[in-house]
PDB file of N, CA and C in Angstrom:
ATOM      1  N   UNK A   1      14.795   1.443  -3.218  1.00  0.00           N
ATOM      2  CA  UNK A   1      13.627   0.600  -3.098  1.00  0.00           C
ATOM      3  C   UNK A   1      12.340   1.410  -3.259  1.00  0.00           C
ATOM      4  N   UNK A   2      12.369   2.331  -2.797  1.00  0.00           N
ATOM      5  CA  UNK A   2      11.155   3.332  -3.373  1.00  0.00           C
ATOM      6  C   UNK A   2      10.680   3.746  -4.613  1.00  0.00           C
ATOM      7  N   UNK A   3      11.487   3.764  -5.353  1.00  0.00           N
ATOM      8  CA  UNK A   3      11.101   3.819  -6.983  1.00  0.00           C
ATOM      9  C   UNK A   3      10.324   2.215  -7.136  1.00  0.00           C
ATOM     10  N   UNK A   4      10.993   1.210  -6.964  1.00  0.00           N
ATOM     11  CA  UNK A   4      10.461  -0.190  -7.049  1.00  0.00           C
ATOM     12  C   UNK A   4       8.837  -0.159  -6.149  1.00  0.00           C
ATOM     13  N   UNK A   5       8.918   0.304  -4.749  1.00  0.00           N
ATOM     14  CA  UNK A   5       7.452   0.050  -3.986  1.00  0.00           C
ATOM     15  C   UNK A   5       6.158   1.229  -5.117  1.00  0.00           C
ATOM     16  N   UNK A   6       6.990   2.110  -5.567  1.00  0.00           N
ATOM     17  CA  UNK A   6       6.137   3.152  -6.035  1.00  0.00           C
ATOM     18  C   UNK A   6       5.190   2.116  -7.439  1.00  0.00           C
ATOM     19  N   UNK A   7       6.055   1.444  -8.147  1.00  0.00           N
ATOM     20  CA  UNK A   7       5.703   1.187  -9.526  1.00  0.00           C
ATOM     21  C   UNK A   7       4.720   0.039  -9.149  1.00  0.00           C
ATOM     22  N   UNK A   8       5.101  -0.965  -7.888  1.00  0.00           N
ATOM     23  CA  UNK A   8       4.061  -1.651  -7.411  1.00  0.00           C
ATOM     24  C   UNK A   8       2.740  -1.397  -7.162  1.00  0.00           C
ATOM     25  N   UNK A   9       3.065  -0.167  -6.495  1.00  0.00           N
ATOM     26  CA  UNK A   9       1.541   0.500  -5.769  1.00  0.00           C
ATOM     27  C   UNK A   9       0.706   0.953  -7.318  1.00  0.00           C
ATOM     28  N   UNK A  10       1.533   1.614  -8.430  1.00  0.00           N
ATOM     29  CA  UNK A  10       0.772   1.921  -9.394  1.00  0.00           C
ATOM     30  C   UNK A  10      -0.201   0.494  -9.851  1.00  0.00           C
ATOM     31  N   UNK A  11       0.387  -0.693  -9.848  1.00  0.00           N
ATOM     32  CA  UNK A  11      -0.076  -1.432 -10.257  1.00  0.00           C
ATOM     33  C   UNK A  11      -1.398  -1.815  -9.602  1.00  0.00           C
ATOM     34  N   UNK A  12      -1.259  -1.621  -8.318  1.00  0.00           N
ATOM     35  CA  UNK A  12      -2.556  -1.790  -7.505  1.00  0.00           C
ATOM     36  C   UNK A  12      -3.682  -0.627  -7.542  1.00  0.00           C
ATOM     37  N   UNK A  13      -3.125   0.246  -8.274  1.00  0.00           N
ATOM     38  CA  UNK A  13      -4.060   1.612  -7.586  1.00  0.00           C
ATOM     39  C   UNK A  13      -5.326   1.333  -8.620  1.00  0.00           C
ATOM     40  N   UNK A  14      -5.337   0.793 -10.076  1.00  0.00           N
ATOM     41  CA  UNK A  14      -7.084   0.666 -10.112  1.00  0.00           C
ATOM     42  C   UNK A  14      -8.034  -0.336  -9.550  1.00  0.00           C
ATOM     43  N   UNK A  15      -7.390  -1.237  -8.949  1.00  0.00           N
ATOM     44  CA  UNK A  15      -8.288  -2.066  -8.038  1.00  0.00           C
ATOM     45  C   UNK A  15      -8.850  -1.063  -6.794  1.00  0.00           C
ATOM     46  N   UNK A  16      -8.088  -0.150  -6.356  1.00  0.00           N
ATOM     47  CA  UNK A  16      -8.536   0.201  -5.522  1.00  0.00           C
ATOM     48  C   UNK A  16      -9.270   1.220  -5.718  1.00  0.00           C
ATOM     49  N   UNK A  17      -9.080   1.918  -7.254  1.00  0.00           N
ATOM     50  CA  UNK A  17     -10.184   2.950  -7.407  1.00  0.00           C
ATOM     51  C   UNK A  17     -11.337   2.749  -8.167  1.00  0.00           C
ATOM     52  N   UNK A  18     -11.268   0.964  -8.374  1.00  0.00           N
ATOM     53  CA  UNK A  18     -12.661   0.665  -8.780  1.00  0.00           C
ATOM     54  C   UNK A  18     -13.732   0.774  -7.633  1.00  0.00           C
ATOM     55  N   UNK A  19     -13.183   0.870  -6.576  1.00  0.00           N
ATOM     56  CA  UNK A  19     -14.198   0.644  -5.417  1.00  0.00           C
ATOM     57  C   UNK A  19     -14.167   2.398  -4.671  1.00  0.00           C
ATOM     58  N   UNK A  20     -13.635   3.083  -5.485  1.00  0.00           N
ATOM     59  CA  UNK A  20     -13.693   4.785  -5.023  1.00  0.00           C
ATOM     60  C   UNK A  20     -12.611   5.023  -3.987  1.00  0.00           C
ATOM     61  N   UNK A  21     -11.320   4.272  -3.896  1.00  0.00           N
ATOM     62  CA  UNK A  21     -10.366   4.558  -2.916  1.00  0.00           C
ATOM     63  C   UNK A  21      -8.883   4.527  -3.938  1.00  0.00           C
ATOM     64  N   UNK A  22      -7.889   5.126  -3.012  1.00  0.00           N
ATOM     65  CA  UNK A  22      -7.115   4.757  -3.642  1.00  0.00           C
ATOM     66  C   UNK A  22      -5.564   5.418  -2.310  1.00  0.00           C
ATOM     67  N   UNK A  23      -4.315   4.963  -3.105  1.00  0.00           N
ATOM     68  CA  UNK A  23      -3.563   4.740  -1.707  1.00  0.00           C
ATOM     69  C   UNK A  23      -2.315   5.993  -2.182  1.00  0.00           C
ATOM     70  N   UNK A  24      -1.423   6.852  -1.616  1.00  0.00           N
ATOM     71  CA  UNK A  24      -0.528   7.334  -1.646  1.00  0.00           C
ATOM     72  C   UNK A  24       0.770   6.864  -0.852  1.00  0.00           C
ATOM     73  N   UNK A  25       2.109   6.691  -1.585  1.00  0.00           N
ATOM     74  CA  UNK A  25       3.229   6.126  -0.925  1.00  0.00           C
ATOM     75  C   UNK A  25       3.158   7.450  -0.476  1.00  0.00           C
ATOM     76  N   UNK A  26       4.215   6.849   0.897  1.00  0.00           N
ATOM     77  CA  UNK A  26       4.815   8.644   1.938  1.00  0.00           C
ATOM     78  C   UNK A  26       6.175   8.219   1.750  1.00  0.00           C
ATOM     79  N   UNK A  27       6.623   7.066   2.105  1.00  0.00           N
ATOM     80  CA  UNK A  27       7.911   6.993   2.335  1.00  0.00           C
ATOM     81  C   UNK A  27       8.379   5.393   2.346  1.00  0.00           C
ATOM     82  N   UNK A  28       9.267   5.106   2.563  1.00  0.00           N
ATOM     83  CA  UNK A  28      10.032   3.721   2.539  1.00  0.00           C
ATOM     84  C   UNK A  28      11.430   3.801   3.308  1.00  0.00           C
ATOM     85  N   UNK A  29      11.595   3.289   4.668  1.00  0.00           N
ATOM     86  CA  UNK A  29      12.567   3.595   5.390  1.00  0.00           C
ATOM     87  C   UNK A  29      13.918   2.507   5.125  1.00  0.00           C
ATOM     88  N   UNK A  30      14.787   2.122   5.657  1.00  0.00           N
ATOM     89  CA  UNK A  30      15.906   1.689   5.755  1.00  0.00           C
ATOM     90  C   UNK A  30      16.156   0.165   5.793  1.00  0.00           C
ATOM     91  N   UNK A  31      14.279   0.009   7.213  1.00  0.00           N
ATOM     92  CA  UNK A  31      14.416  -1.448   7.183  1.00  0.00           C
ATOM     93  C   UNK A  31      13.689  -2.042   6.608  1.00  0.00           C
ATOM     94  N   UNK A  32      12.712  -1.358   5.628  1.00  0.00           N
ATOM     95  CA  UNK A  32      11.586  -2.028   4.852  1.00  0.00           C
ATOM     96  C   UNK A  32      10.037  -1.574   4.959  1.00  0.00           C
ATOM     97  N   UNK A  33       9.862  -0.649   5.843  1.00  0.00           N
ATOM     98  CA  UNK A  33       8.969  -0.631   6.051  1.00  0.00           C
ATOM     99  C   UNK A  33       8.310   0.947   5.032  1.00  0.00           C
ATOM    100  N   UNK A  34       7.024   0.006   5.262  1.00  0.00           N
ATOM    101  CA  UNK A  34       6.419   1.366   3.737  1.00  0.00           C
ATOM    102  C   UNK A  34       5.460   1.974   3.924  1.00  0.00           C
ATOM    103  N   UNK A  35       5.438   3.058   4.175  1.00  0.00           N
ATOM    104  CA  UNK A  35       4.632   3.730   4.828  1.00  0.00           C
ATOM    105  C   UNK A  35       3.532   4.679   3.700  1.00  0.00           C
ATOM    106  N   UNK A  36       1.994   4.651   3.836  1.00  0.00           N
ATOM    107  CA  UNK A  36       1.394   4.937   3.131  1.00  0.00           C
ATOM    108  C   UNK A  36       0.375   5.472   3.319  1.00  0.00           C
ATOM    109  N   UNK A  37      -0.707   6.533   2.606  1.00  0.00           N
ATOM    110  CA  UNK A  37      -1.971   7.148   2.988  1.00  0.00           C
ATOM    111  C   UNK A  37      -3.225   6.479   2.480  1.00  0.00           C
ATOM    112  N   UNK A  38      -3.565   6.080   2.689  1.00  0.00           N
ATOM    113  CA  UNK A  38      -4.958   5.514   2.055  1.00  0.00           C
ATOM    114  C   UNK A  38      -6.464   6.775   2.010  1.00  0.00           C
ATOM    115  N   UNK A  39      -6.832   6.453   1.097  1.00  0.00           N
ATOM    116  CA  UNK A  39      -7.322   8.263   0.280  1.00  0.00           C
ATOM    117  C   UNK A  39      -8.811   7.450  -0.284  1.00  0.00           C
ATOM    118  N   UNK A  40      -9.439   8.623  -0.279  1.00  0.00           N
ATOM    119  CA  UNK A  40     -10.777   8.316  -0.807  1.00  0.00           C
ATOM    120  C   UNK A  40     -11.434   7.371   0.175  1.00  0.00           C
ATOM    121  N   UNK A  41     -12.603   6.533  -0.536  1.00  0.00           N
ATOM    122  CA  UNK A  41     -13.518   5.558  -0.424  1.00  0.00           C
ATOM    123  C   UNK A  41     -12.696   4.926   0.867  1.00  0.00           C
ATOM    124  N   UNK A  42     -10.963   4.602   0.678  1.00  0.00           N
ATOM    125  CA  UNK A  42     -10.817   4.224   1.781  1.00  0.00           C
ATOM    126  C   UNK A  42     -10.674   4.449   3.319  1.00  0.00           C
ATOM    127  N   UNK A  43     -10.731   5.841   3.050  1.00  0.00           N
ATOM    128  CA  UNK A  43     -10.935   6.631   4.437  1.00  0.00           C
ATOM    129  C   UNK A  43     -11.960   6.059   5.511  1.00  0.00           C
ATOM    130  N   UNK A  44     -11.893   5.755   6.495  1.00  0.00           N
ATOM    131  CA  UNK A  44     -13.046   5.242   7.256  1.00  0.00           C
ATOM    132  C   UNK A  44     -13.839   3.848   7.132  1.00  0.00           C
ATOM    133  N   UNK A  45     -13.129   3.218   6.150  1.00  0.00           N
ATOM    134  CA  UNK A  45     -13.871   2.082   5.613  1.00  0.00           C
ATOM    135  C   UNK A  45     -13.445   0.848   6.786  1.00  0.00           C
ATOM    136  N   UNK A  46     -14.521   0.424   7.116  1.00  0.00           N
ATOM    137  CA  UNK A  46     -14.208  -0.639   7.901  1.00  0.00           C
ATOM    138  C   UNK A  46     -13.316  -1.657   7.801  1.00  0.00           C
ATOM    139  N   UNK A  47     -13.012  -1.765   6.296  1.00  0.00           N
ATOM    140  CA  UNK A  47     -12.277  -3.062   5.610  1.00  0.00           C
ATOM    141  C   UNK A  47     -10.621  -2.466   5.282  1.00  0.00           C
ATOM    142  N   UNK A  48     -10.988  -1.075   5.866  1.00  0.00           N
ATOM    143  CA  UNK A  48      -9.213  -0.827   5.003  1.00  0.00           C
ATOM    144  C   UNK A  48      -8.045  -1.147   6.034  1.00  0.00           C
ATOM    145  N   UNK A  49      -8.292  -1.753   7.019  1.00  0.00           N
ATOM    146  CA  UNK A  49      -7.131  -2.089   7.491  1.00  0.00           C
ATOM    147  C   UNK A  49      -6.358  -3.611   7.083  1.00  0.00           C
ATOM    148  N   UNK A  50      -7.377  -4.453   6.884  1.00  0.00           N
ATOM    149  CA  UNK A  50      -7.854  -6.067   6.297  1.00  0.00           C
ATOM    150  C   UNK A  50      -7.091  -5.717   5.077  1.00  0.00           C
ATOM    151  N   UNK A  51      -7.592  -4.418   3.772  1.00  0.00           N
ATOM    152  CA  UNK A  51      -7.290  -4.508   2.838  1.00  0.00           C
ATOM    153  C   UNK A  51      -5.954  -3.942   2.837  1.00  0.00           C
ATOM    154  N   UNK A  52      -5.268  -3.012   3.676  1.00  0.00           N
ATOM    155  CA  UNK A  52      -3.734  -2.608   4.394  1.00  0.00           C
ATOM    156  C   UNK A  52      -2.784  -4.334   4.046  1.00  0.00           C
ATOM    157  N   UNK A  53      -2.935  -5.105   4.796  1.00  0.00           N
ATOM    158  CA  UNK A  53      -2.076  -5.787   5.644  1.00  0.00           C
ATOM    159  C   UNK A  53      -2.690  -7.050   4.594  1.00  0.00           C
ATOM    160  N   UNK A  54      -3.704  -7.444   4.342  1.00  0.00           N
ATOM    161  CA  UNK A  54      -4.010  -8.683   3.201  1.00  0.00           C
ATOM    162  C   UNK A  54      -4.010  -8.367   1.816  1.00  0.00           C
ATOM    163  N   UNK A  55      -4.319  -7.014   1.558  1.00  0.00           N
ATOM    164  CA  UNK A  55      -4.002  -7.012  -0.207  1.00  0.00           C
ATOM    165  C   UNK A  55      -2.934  -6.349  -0.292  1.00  0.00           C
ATOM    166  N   UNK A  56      -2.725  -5.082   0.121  1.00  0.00           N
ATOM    167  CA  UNK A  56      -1.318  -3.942  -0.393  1.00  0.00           C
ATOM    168  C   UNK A  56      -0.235  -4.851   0.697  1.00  0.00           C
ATOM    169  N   UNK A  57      -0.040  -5.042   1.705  1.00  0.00           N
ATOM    170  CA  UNK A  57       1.388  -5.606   2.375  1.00  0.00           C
ATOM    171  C   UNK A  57       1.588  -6.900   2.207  1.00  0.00           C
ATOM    172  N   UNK A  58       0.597  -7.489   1.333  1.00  0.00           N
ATOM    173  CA  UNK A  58       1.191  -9.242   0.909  1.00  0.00           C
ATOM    174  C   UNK A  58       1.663  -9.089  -0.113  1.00  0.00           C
ATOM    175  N   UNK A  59       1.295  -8.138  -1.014  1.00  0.00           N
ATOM    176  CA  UNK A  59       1.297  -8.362  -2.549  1.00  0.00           C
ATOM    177  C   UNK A  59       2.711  -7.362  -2.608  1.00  0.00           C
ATOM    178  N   UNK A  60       2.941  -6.053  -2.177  1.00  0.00           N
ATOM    179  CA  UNK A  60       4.331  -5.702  -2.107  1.00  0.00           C
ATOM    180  C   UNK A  60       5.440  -6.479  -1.565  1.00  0.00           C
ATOM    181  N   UNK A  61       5.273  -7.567  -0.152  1.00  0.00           N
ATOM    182  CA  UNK A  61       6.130  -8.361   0.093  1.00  0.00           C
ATOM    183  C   UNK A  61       6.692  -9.943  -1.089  1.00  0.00           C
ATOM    184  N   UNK A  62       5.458  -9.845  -1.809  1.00  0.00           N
ATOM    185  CA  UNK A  62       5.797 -10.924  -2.638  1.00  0.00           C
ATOM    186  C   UNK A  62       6.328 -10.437  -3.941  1.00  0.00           C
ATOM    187  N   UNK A  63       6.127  -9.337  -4.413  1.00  0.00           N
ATOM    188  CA  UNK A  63       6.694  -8.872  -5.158  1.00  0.00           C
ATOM    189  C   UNK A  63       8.220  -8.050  -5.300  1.00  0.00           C
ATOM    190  N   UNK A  64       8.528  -7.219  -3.993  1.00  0.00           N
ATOM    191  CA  UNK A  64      10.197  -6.872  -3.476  1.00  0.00           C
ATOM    192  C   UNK A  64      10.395  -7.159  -2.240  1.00  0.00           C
ATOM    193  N   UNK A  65      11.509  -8.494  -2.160  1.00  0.00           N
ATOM    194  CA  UNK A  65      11.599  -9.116  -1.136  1.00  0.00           C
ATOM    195  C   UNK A  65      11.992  -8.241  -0.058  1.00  0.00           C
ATOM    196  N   UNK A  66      12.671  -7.132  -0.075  1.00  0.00           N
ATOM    197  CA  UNK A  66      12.952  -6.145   0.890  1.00  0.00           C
ATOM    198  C   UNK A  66      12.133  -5.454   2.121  1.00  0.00           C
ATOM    199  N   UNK A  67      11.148  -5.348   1.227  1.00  0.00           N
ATOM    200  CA  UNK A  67       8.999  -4.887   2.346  1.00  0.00           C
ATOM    201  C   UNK A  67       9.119  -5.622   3.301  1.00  0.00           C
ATOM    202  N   UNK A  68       9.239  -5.308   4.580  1.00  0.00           N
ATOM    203  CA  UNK A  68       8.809  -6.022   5.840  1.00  0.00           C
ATOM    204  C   UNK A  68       7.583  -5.663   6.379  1.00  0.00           C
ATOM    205  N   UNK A  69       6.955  -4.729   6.096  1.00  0.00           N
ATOM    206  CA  UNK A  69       5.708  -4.012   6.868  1.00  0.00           C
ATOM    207  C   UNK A  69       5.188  -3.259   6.164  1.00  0.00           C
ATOM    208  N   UNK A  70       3.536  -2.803   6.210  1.00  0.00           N
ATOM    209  CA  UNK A  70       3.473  -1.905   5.456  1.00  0.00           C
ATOM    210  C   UNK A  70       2.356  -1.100   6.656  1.00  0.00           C
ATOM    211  N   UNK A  71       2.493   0.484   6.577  1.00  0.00           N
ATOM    212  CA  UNK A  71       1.728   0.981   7.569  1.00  0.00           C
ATOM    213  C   UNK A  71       0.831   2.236   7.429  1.00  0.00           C
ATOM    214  N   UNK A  72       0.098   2.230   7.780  1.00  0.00           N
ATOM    215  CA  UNK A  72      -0.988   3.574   7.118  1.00  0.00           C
ATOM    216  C   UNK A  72      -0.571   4.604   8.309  1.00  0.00           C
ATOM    217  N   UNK A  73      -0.653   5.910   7.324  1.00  0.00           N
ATOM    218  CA  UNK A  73       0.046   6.682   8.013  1.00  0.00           C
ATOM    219  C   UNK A  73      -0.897   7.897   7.931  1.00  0.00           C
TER     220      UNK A  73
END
């Protein structure tokens, strides 16, 4: 499943570096959960937890049904 969350996240990563951020996978465990760094612009940003859990953990769950969570790490 990690090759699959990886090719997702590519898909997201110029939205997020239109705005000067951008996200690194760490890992993907057993039960779904996907664990990730959020880098740049998004460091400290008030909105990156909103943008965590409403843009990157909806859009990986709708895309591989397997994602149960996604968590900044």
């Amino acid at each position: 499943m990690k090759a699959e969350v990886e090719k997702v996240i590519q898909d997201m990563r110029p939205a997020l570096r239109a705005d000067g951020g951008d996200i690194e996978l760490i890992d993907v465990d057993q039960e779904g959960i996907v664990k990730v760094r959020l880098k740049g612009a998004c460091l400290g940003c008030p909105m990156a937890q909103m943008t965590l859990k409403m843009g990157v953990e909806q859009y990986l769950k709708k895309r591989i049904p397997g994602v149960k969570r996604v968590e900044a790490v």
